[in-house]
Protein backbone atom coordinates (compact mmCIF):
# COMPACT_ATOMS: atom_id res chain seq x y z
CA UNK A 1 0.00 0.00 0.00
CA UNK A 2 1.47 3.44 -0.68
CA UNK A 3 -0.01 7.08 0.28
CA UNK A 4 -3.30 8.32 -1.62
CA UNK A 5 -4.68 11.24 -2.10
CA UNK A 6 -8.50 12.03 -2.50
CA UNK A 7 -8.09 13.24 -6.50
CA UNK A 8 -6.92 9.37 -7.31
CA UNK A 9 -10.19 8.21 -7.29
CA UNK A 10 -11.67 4.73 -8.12
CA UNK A 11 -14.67 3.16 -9.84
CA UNK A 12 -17.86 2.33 -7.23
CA UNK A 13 -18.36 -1.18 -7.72
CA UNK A 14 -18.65 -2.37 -11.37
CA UNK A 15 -19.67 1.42 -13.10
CA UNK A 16 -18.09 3.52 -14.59
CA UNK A 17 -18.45 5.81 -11.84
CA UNK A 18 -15.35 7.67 -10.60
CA UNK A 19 -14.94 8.86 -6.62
CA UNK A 20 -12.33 9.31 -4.33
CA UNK A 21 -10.92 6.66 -1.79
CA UNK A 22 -12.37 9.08 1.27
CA UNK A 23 -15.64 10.35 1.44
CA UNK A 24 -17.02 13.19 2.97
CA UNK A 25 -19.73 12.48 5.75
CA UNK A 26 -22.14 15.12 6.15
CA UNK A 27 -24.27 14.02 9.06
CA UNK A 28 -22.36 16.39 11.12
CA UNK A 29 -23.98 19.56 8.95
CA UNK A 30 -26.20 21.33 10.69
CA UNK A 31 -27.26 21.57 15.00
CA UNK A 32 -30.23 20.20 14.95
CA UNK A 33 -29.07 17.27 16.79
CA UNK A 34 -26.92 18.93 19.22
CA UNK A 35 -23.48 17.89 18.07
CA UNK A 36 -23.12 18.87 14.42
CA UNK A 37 -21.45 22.01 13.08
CA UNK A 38 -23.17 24.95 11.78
CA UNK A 39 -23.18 26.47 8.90
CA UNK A 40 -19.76 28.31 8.32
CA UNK A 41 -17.87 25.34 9.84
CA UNK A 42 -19.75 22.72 7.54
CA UNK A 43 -18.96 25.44 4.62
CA UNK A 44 -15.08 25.05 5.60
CA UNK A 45 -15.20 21.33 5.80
CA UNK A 46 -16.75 20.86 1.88
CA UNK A 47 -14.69 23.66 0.65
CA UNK A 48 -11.32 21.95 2.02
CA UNK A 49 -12.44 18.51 0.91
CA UNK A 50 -13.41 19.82 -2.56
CA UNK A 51 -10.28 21.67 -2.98
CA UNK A 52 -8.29 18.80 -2.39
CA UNK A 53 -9.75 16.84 -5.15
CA UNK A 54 -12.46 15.23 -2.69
CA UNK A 55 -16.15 14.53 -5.07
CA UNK A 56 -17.99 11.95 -2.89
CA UNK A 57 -20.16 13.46 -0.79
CA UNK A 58 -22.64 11.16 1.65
CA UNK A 59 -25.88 12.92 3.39
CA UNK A 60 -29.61 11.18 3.79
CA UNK A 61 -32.75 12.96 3.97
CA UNK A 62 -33.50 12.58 7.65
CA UNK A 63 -29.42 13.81 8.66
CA UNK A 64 -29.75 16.67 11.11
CA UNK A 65 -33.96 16.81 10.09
CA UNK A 66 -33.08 17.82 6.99
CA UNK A 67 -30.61 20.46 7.85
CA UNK A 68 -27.70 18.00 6.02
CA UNK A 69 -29.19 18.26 2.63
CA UNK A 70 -30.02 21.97 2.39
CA UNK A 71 -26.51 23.01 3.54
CA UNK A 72 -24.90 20.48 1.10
CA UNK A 73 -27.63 21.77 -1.47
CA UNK A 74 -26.15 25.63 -1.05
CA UNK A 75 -22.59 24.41 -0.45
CA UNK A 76 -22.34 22.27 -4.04
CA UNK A 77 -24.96 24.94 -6.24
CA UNK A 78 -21.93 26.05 -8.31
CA UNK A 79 -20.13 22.98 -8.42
CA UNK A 80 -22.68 20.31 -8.96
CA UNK A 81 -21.29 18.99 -12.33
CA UNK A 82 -18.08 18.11 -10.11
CA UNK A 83 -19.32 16.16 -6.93
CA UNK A 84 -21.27 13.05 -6.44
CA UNK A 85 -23.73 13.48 -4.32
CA UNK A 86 -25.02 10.42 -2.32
CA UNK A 87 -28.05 10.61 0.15
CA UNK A 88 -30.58 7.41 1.43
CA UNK A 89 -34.14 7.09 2.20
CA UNK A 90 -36.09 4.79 4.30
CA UNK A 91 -35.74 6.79 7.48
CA UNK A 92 -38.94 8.77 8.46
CA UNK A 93 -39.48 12.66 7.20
CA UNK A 94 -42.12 13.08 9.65
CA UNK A 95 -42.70 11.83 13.28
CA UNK A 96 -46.36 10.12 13.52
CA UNK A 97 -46.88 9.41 9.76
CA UNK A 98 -46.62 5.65 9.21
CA UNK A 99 -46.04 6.01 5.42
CA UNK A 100 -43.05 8.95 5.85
CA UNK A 101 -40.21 6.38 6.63
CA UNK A 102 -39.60 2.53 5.32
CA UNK A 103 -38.98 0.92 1.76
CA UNK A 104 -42.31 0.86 0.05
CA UNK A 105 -42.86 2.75 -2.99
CA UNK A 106 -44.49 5.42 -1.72
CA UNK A 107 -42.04 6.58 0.80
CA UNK A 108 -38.81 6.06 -1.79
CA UNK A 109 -41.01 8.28 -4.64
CA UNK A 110 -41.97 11.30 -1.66
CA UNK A 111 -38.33 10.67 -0.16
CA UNK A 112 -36.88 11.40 -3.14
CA UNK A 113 -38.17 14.58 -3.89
CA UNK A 114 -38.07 15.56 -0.46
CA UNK A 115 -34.23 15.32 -1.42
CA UNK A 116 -34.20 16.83 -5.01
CA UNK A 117 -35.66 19.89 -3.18
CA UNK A 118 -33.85 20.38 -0.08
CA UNK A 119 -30.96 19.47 -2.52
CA UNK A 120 -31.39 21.88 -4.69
CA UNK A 121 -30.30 19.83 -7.49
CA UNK A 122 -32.56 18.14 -10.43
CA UNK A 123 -31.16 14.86 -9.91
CA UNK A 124 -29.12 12.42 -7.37
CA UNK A 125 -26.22 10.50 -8.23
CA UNK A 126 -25.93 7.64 -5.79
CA UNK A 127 -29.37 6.49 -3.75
CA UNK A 128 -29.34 4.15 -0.78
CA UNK A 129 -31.55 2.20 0.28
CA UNK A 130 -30.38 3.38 3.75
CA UNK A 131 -32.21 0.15 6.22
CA UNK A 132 -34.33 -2.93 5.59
CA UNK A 133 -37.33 -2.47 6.78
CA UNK A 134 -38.24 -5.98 7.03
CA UNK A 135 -41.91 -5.71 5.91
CA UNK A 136 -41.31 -4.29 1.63
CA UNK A 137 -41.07 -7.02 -0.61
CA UNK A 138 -37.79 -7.02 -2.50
CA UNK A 139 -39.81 -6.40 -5.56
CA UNK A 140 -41.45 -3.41 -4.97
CA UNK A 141 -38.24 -2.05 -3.90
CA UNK A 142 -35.99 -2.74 -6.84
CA UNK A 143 -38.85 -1.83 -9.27
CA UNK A 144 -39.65 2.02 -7.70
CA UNK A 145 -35.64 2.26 -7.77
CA UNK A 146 -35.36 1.16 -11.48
CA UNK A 147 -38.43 3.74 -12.05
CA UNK A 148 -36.41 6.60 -10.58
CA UNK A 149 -33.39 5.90 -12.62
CA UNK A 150 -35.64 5.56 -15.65
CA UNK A 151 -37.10 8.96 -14.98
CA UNK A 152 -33.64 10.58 -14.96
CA UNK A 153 -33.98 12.04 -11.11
CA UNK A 154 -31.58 9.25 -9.94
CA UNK A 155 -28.30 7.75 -11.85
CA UNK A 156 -27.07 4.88 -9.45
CA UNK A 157 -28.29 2.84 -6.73
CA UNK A 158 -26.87 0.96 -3.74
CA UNK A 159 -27.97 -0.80 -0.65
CA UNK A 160 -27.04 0.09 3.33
CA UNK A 161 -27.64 -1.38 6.53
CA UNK A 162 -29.38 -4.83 5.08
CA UNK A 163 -28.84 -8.70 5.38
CA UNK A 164 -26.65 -10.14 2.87
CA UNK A 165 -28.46 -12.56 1.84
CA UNK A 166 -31.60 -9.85 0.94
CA UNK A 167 -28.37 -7.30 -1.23
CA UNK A 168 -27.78 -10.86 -3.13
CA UNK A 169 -31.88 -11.18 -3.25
CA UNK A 170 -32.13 -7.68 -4.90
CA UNK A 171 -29.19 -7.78 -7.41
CA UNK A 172 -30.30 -10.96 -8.94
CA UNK A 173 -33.76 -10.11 -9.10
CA UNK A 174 -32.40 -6.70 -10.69
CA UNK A 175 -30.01 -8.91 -13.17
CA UNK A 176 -33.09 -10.95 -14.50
CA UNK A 177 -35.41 -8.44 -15.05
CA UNK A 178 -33.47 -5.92 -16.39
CA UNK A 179 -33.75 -3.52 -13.71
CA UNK A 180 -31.03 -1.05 -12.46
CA UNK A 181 -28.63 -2.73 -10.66
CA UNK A 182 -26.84 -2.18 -7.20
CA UNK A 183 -23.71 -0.20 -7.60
CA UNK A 184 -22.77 0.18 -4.03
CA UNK A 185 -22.78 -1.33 -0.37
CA UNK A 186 -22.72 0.95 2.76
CA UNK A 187 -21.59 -0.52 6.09
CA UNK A 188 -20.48 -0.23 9.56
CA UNK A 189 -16.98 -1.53 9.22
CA UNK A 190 -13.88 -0.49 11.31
CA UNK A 191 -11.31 -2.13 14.04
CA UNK A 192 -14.11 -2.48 16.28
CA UNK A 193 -16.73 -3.63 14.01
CA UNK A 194 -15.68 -6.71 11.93
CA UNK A 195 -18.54 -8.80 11.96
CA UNK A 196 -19.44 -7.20 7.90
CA UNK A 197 -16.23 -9.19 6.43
CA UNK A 198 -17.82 -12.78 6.88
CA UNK A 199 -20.95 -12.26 4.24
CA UNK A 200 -21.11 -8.68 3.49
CA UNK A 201 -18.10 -7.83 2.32
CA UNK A 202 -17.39 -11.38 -0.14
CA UNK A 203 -20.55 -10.60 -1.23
CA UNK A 204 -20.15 -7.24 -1.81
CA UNK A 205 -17.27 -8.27 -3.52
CA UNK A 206 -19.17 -11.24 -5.89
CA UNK A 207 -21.94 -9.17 -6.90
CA UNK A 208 -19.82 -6.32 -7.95
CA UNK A 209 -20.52 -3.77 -4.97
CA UNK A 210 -18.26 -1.15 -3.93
CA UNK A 211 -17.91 -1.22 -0.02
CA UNK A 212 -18.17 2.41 1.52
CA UNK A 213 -17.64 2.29 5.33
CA UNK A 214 -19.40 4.42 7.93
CA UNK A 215 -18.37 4.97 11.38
CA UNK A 216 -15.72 4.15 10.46
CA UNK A 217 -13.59 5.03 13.49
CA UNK A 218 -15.97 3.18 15.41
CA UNK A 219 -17.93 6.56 16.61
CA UNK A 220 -15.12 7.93 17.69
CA UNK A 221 -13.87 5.09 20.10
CA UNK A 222 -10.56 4.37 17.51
CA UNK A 223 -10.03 8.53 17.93
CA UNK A 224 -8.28 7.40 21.53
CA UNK A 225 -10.71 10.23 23.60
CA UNK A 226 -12.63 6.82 25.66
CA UNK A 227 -11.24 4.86 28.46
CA UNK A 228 -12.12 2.95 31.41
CA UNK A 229 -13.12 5.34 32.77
CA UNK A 230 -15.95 6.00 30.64
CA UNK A 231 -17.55 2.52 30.79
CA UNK A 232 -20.39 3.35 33.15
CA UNK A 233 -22.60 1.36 31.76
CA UNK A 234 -25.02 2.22 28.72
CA UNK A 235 -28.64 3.51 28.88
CA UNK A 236 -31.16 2.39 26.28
CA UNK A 237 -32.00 5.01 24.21
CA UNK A 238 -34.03 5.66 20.86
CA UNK A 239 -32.87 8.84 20.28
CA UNK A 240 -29.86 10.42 18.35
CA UNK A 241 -29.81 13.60 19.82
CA UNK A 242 -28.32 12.85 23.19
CA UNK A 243 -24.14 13.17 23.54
CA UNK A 244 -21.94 11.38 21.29
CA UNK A 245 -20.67 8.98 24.14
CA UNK A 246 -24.55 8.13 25.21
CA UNK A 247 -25.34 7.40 21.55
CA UNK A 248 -22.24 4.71 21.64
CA UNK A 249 -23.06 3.75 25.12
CA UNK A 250 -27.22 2.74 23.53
CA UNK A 251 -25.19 0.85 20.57
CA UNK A 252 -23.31 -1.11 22.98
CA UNK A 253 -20.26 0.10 21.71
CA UNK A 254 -18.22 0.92 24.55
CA UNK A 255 -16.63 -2.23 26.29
CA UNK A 256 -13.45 -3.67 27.13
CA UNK A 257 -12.53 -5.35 24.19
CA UNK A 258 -13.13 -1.83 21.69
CA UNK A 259 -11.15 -0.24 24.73
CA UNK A 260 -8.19 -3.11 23.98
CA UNK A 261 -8.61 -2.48 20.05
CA UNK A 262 -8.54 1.19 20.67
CA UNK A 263 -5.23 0.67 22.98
CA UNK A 264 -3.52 -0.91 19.88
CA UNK A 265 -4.04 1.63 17.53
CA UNK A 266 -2.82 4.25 20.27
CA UNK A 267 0.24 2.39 20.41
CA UNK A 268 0.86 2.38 16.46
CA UNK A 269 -0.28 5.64 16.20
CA UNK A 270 3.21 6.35 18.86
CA UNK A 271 5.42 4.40 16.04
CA UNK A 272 3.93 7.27 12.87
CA UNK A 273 3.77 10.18 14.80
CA UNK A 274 0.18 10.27 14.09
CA UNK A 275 -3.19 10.39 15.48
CA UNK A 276 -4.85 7.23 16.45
CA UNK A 277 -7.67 8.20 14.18
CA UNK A 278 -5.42 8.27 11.32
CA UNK A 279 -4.11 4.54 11.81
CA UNK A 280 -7.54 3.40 12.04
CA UNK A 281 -8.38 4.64 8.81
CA UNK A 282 -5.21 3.73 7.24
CA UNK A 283 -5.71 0.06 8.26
CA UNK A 284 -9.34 0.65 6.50
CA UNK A 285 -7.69 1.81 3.52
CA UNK A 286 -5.44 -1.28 3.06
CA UNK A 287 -8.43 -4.38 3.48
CA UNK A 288 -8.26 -6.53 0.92
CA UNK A 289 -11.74 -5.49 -0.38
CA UNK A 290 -11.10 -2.15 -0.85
CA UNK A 291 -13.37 0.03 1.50
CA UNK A 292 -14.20 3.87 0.84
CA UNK A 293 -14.49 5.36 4.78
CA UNK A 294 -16.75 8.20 5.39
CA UNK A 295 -15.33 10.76 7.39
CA UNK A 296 -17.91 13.07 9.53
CA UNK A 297 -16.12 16.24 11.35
CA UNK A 298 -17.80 18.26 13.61
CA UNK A 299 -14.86 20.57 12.95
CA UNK A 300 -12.95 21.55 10.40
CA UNK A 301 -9.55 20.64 12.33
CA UNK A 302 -10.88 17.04 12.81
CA UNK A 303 -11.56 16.81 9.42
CA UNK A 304 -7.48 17.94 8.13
CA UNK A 305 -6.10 15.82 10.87
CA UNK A 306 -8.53 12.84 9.51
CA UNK A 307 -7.27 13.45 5.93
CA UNK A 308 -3.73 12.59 7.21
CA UNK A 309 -4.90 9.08 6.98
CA UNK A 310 -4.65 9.24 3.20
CA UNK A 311 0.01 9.64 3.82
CA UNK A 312 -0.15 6.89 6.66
CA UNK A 313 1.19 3.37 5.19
CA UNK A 314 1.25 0.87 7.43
CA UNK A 315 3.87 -1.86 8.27
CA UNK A 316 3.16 -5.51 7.28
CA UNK A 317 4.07 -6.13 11.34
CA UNK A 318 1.53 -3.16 12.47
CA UNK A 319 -0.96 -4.81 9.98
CA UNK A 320 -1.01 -7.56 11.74
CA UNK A 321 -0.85 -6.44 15.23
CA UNK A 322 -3.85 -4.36 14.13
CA UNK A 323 -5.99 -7.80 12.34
CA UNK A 324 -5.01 -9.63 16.07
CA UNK A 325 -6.31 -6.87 17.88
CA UNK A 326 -9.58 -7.04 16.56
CA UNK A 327 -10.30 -10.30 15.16
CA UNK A 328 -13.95 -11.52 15.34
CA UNK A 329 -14.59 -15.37 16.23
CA UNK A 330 -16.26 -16.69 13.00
CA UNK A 331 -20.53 -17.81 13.21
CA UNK A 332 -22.09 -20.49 11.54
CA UNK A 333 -21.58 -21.64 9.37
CA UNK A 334 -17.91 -20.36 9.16
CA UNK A 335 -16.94 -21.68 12.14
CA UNK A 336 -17.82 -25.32 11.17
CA UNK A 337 -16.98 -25.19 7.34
CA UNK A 338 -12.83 -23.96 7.92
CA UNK A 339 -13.00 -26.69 10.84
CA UNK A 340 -9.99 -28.67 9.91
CA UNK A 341 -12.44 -32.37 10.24
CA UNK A 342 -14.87 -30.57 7.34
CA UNK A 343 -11.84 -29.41 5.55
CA UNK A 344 -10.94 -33.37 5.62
CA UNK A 345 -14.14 -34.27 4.85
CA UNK A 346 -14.47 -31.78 1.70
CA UNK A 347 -10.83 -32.95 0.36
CA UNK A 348 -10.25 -35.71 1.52
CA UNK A 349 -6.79 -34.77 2.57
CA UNK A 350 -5.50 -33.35 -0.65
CA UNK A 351 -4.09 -30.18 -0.71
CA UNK A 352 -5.66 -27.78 -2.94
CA UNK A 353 -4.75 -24.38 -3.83
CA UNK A 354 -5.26 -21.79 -5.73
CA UNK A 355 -9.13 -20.26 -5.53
CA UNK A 356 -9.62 -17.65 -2.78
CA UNK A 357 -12.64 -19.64 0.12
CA UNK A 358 -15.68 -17.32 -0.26
């Protein structure tokens, strides 16, 4: 791996489509949550990213109620032609209405416009399916998507927060009827969250998805600001609005072993002279299935130290120190296919080489 910089960009997935390895997370735009910046500081976060050579830029239509998108919307009005803009439905535009939030067709159409106003813009490059709801039918899903790319108000389309096995569902439905396919796959994936690379990520990876990573310093646990100190035990929450320790706390994401991850990366951080949130997004950078990280600032020094991830290249040693650190057992049926009595029973002893094990 050697040091990148955000105007090398890469295709997303199997398009055509051209972005840069970072992207820039906008959840953070707007106050309306009680952590994210306001205007002026968001302003100086796209305007540094953009200068740089940065184009992917990630919002949703619920971020910050709303807030995300019209900021973005002002921010990119004379640059449009140069960024790709990404944003997601699913999530609810208004509290109390049943039909304002899930994957029926209904919500994606009114999401979507909700977006192409508070956008600004006449159409959106990448849309995301941003959580299964569990009660659409894959059908009705892929078909309104393939409706909106038909119409010219979206280009591409990509999945987030979903089963594997439903992505794989979708594409191949998509594939056989001739519908617009996936592009894209949006996960949680850093040192502390793992769990993606035993059926997300290969089959991101089979059905030609590019992998683009939120939280991707674990929500801030990797940035070295959490210890022991802090575990206190976490509340149950359904809000986002609280403090950005309570919101990790309700996610059950502050424990001993993300501490012990998080003490690893502090420690290689010491060796580059670096920030531990730069290490965690250099290790990131270097998976084998390439993963696009979305960085979120609430500041606009955050952001430039975050950036310093791109010049960090790690050791083959601190690789591996980092992998041990925060390897995840494998489930089912993982676990009991790479046992070595399967592996016996599948070759019969022979040793076979050659095709990477999906």
């Amino acid at each position: 791996m050697r040091a990148l910089g955000l105007d090398q960009y890469r295709f997303l997935g199997r398009s055509g489509l051209r972005v840069s390895p970072v992207a820039l997370g906008t959840m953070t735009f707007g106050t309306e949550w009680g952590w994210g910046a306001a205007e002026q500081e968001a302003r100086a976060q796209f305007d540094l990213y953009v200068d740089r050579g940065g184009n992917f830029i990630d919002t949703a239509v619920n971020y910050t109620g709303g807030s995300s998108e019209k900021l973005l919307g002002r921010f990119i009005k004379d640059k449009r032609e140069r960024v790709v803009v990404a944003t997601k439905f699913t999530m609810s535009r208004e509290e109390g209405n049943p039909n304002a939030g899930g994957n029926h067709r209904l919500n994606i159409i009114r999401s979507v416009e909700s977006s192409l106003r508070q956008l600004g813009t006449e159409w959106i490059d990448v849309l995301y399916l941003h959580s299964w709801d569990f009660t659409t039918g894959a059908e009705e899903v892929m078909r309104a998507l393939d409706d909106l790319v038909r119409s010219g108000k979206v280009v591409y389309v990509g999945a987030s927060n979903t089963p594997a096995w439903r992505v794989a569902q979708m594409q191949t439905l998509a594939e056989l009827r001739g519908w617009s396919p996936f592009i894209a796959l949006q996960v949680e994936y850093s040192l502390v969250e793992r769990t993606v690379e035993q059926d997300l990520l290969p089959m991101a990876d089979a059905n030609g998805l590019g992998v683009v990573a939120w939280s991707p310093l674990g929500g801030g646990l990797l940035s070295g600001k959490y210890s022991r100190a802090d575990l206190t035990g976490a509340k149950e929450s359904a809000t986002v609005t609280g403090s950005r320790r309570e919101v990790i706390e309700a996610m059950g994401g502050l424990t001993e072993r993300t501490l012990d991850i998080a003490d690893t990366v502090r420690d290689i951080a010491r060796e580059h002279d670096a920030s531990p949130s730069q290490v965690a997004l250099a290790w990131l950078l270097s998976r084998p299935v390439p993963a696009i990280p979305i960085l979120g600032a609430r500041t606009l020094d955050q952001l430039k130290s975050n950036l310093g991830a791109l010049d960090i290249v790690l050791s083959d040693d601190q690789l591996r120190r980092l992998d041990e650190a925060s390897a995840v057992a494998p489930s089912f049926p993982h676990r009991f296919i790479n046992g070595p009595m399967v592996q016996q029973l599948i070759f019969g002893g022979a040793k076979v080489t050659g095709r990477h094990a999906r």
